[in-house]
N, C-alpha and C. Protein backbone atom coordinates (compact mmCIF):
# COMPACT_ATOMS: atom_id res chain seq x y z
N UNK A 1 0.85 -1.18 0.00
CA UNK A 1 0.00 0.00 0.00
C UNK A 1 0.89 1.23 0.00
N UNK A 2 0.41 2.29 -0.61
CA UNK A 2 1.36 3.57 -0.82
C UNK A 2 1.05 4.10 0.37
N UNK A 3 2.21 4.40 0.57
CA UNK A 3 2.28 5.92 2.08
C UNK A 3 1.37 6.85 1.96
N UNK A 4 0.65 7.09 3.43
CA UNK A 4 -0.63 8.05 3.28
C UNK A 4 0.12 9.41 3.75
N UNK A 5 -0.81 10.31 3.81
CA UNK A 5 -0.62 11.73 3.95
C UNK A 5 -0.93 12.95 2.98
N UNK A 6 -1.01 14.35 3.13
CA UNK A 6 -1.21 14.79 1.92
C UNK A 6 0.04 14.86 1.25
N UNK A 7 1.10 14.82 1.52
CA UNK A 7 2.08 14.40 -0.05
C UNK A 7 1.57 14.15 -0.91
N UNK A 8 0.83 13.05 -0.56
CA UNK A 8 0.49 11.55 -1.81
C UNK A 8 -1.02 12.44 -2.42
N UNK A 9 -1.91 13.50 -1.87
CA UNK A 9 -2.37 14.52 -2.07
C UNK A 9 -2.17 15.44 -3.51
N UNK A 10 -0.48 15.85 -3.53
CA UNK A 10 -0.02 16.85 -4.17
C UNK A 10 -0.29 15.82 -5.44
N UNK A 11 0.36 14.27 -5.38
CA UNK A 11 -0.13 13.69 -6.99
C UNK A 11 -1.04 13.73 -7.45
N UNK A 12 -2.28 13.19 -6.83
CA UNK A 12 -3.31 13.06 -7.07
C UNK A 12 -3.67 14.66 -7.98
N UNK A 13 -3.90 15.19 -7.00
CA UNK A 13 -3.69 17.30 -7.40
C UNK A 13 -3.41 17.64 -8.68
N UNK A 14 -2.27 17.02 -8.71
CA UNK A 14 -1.74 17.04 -10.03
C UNK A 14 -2.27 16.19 -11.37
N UNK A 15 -2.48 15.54 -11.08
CA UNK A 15 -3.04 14.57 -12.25
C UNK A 15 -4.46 15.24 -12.71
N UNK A 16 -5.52 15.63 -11.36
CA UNK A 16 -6.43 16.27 -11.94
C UNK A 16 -6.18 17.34 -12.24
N UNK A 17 -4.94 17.98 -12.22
CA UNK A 17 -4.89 19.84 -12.75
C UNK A 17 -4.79 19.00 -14.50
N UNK A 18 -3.85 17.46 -14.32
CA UNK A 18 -4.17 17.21 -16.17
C UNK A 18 -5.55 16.52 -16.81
N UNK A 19 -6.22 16.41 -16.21
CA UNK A 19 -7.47 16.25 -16.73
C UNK A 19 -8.17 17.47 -16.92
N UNK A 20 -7.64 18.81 -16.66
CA UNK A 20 -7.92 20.27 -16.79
C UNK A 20 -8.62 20.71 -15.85
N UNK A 21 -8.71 20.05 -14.74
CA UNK A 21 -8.73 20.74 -13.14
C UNK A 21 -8.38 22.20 -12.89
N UNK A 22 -8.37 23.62 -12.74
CA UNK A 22 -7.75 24.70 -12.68
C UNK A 22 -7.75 25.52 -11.33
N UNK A 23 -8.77 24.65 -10.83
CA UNK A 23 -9.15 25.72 -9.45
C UNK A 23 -7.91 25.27 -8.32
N UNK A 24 -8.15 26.31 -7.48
CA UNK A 24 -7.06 26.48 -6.20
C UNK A 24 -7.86 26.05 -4.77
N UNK A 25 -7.41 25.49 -3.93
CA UNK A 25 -8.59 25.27 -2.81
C UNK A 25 -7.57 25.19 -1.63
N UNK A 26 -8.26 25.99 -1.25
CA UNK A 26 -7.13 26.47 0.54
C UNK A 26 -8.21 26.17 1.61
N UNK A 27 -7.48 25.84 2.44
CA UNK A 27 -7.87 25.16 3.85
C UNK A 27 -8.55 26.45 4.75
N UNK A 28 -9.77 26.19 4.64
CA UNK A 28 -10.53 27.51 5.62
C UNK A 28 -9.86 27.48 7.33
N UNK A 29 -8.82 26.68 7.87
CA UNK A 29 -8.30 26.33 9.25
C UNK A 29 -6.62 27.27 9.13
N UNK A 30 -6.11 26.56 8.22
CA UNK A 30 -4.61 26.87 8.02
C UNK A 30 -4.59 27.88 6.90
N UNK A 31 -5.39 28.00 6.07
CA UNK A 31 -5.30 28.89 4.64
C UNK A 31 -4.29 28.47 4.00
N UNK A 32 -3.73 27.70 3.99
CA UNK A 32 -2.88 26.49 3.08
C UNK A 32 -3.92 26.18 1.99
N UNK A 33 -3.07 26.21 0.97
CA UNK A 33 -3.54 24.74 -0.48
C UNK A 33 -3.61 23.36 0.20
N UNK A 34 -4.70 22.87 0.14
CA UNK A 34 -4.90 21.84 0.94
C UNK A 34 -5.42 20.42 0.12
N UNK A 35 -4.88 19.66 0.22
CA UNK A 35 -5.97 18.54 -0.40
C UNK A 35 -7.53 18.13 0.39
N UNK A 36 -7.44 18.34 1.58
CA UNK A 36 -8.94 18.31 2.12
C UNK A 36 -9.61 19.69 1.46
N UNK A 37 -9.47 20.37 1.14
CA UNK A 37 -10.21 21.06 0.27
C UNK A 37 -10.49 20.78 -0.90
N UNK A 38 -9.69 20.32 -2.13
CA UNK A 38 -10.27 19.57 -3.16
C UNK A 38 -11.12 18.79 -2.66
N UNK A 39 -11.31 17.90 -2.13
CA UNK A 39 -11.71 16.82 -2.08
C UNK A 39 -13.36 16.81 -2.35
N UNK A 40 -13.97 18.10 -1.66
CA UNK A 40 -15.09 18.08 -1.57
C UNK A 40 -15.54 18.76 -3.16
N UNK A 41 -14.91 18.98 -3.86
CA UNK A 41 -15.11 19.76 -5.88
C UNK A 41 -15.55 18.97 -6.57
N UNK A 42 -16.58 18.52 -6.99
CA UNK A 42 -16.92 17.41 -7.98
C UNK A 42 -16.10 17.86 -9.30
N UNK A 43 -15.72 18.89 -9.48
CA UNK A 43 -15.36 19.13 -10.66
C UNK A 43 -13.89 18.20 -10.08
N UNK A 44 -13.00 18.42 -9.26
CA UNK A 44 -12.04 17.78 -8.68
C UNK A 44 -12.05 16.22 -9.37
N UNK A 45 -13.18 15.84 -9.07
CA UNK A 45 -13.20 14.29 -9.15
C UNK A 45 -13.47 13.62 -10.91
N UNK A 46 -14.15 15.13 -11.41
CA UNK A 46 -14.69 14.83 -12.51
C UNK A 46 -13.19 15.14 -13.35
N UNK A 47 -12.28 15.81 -13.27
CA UNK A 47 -11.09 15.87 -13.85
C UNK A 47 -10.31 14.75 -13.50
N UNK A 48 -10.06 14.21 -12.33
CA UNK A 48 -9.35 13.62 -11.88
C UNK A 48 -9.70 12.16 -12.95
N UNK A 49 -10.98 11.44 -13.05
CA UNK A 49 -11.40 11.16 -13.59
C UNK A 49 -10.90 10.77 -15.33
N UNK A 50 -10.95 11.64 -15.71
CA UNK A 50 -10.61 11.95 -16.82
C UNK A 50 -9.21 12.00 -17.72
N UNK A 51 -8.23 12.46 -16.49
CA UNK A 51 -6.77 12.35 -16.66
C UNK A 51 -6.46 10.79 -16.30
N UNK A 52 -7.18 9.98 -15.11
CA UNK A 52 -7.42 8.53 -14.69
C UNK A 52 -7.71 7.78 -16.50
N UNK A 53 -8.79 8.11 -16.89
CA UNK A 53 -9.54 7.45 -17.98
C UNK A 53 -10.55 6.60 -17.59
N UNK A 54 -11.16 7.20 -16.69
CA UNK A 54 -11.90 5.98 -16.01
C UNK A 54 -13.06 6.39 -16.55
N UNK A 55 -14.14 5.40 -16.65
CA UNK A 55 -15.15 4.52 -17.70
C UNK A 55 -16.62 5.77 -17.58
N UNK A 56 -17.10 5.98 -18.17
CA UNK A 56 -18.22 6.79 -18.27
C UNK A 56 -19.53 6.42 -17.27
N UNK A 57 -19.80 5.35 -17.05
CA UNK A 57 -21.04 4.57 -16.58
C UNK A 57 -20.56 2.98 -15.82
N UNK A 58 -20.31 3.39 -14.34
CA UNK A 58 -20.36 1.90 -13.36
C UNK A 58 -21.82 1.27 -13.45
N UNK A 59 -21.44 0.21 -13.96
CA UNK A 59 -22.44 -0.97 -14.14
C UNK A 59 -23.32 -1.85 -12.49
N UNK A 60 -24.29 -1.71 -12.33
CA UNK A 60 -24.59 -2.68 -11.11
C UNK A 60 -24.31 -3.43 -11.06
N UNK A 61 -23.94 -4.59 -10.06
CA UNK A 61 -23.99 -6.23 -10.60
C UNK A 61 -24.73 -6.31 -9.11
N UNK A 62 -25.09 -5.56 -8.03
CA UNK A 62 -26.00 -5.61 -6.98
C UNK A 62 -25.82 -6.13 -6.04
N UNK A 63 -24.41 -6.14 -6.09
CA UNK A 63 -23.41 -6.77 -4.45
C UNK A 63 -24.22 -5.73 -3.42
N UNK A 64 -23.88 -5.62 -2.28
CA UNK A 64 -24.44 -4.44 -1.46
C UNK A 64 -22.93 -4.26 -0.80
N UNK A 65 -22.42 -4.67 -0.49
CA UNK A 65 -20.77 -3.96 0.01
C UNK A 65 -19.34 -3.44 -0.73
N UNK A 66 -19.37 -2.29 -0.39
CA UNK A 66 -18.57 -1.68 -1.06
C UNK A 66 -17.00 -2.49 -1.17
N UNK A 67 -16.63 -3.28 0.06
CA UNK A 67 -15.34 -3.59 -0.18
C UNK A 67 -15.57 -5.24 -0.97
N UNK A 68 -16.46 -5.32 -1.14
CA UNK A 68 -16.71 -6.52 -1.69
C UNK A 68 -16.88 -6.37 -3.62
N UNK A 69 -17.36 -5.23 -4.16
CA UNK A 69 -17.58 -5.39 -4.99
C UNK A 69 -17.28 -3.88 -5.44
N UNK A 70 -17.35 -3.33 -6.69
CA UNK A 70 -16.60 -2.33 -6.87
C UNK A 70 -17.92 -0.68 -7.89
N UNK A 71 -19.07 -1.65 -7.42
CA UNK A 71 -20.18 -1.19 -8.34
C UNK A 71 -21.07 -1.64 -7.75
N UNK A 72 -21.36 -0.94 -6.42
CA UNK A 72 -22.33 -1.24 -5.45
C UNK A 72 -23.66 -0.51 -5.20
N UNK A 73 -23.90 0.38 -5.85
CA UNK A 73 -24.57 1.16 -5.84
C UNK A 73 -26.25 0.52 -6.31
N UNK A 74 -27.43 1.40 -6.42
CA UNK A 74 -28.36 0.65 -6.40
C UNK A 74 -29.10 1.24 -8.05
N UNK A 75 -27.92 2.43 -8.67
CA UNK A 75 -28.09 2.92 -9.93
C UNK A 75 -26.58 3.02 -10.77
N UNK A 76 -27.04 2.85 -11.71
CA UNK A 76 -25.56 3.46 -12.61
C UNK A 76 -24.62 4.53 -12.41
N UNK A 77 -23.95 4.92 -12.03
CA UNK A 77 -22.99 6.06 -12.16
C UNK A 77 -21.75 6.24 -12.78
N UNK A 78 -21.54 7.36 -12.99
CA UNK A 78 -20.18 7.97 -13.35
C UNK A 78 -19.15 7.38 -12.67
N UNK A 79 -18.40 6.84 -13.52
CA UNK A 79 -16.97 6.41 -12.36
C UNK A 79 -16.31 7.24 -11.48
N UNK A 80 -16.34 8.39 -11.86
CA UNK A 80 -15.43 9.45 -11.33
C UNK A 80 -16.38 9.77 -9.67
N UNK A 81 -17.93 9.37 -10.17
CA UNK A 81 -18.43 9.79 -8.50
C UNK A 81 -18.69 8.69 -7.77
N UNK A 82 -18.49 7.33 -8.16
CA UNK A 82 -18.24 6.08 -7.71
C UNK A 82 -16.66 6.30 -6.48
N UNK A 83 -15.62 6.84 -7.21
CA UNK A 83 -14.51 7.07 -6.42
C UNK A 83 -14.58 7.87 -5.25
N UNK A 84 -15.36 8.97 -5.93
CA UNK A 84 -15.66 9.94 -5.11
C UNK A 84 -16.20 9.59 -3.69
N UNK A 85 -17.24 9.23 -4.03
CA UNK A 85 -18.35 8.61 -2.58
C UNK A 85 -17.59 7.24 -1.84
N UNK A 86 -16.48 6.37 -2.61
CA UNK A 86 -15.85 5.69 -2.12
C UNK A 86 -14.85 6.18 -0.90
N UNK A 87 -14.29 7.33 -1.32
CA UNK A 87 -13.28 8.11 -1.12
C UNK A 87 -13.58 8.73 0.62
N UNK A 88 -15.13 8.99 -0.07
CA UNK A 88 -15.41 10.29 1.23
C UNK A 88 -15.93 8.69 2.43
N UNK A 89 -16.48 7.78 1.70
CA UNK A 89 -17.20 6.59 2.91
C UNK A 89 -15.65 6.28 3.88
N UNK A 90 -14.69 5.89 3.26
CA UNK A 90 -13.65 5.38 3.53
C UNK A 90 -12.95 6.50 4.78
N UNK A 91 -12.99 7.87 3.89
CA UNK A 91 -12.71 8.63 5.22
C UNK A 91 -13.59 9.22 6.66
N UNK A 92 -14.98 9.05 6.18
CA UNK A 92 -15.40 8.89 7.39
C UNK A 92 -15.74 7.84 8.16
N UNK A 93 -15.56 6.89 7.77
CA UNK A 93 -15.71 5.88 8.62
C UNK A 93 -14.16 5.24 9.35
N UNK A 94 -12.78 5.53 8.34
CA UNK A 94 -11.88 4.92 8.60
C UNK A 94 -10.50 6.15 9.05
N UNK A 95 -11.04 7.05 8.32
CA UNK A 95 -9.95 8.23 8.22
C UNK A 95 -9.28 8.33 7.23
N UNK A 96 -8.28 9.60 6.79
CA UNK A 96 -7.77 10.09 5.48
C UNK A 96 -6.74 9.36 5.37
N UNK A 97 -5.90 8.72 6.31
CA UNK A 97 -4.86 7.76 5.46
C UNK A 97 -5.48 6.54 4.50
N UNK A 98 -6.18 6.11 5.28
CA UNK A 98 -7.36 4.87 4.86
C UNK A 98 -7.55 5.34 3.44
N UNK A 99 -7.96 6.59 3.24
CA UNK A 99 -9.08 7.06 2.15
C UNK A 99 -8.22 7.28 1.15
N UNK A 100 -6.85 8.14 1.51
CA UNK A 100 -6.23 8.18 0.29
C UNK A 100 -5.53 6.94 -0.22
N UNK A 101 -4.93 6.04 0.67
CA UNK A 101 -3.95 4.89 -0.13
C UNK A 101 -4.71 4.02 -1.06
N UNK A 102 -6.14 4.11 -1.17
CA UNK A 102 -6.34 3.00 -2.31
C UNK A 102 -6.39 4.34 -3.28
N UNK A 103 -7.01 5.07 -2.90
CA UNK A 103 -7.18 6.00 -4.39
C UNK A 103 -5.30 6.63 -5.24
N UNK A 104 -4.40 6.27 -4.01
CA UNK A 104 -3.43 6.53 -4.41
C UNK A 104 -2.90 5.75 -5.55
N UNK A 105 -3.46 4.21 -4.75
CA UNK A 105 -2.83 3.11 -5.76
C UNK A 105 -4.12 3.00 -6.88
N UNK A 106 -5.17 3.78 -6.97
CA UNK A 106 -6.18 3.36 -8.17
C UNK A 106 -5.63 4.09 -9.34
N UNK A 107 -5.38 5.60 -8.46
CA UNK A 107 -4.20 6.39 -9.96
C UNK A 107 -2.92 5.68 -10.63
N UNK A 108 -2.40 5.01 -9.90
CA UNK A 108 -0.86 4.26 -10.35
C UNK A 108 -1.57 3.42 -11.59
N UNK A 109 -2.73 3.14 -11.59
CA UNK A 109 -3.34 2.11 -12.64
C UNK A 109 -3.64 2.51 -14.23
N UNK A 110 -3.79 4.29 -13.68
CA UNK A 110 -3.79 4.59 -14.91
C UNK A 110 -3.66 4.81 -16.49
């Protein structure tokens, strides 16, 4: 598993500034560029997405657990908000190291 923290943040960051991501997002606490501030941009996810290449439409197959199956949902979606809602479940239930190391290693796949 890749090392958590926002470091691993700044890639991610980056990859969606190349899916044409442009916005800036600073931490309303520290006023830092923050990756907990992207996080919450759908446009964020929808670039990120895109520089990823990830698939237009997640298919059901009607598992009901997320770590069990990868298209759990109870409708079709966008891949990019499949990650998304993965992303945010993972950190509130587990926390942001948790949340970023798979999405760290889902970008390496790219």
């Amino acid at each position: 598993m890749a090392s958590s923290g926002i470091t691993n943040m700044d890639e991610i960051i980056k990859i969606a500034r190349d899916g044409g991501y442009s916005e800036q997002a600073y931490c309303s606490t520290c006023g830092n560029e923050c990756g907990y501030a992207y996080v919450i941009d759908s446009r964020f996810w929808q670039a990120l997405g895109r520089a990823c290449g990830w698939t237009e439409i997640y298919k059901n197959c009607g598992r009901k657990s997320i770590e069990r199956c990868i298209c759990d949902f109870d409708v079709n979606i966008p891949e990019w908000k499949f990650h998304a809602l993965r992303f945010h479940e993972i950190n509130l239930t587990r926390g942001w190291k948790e949340a970023v190391d798979p999405l760290q290693d889902l970008i390496k796949t790219k």
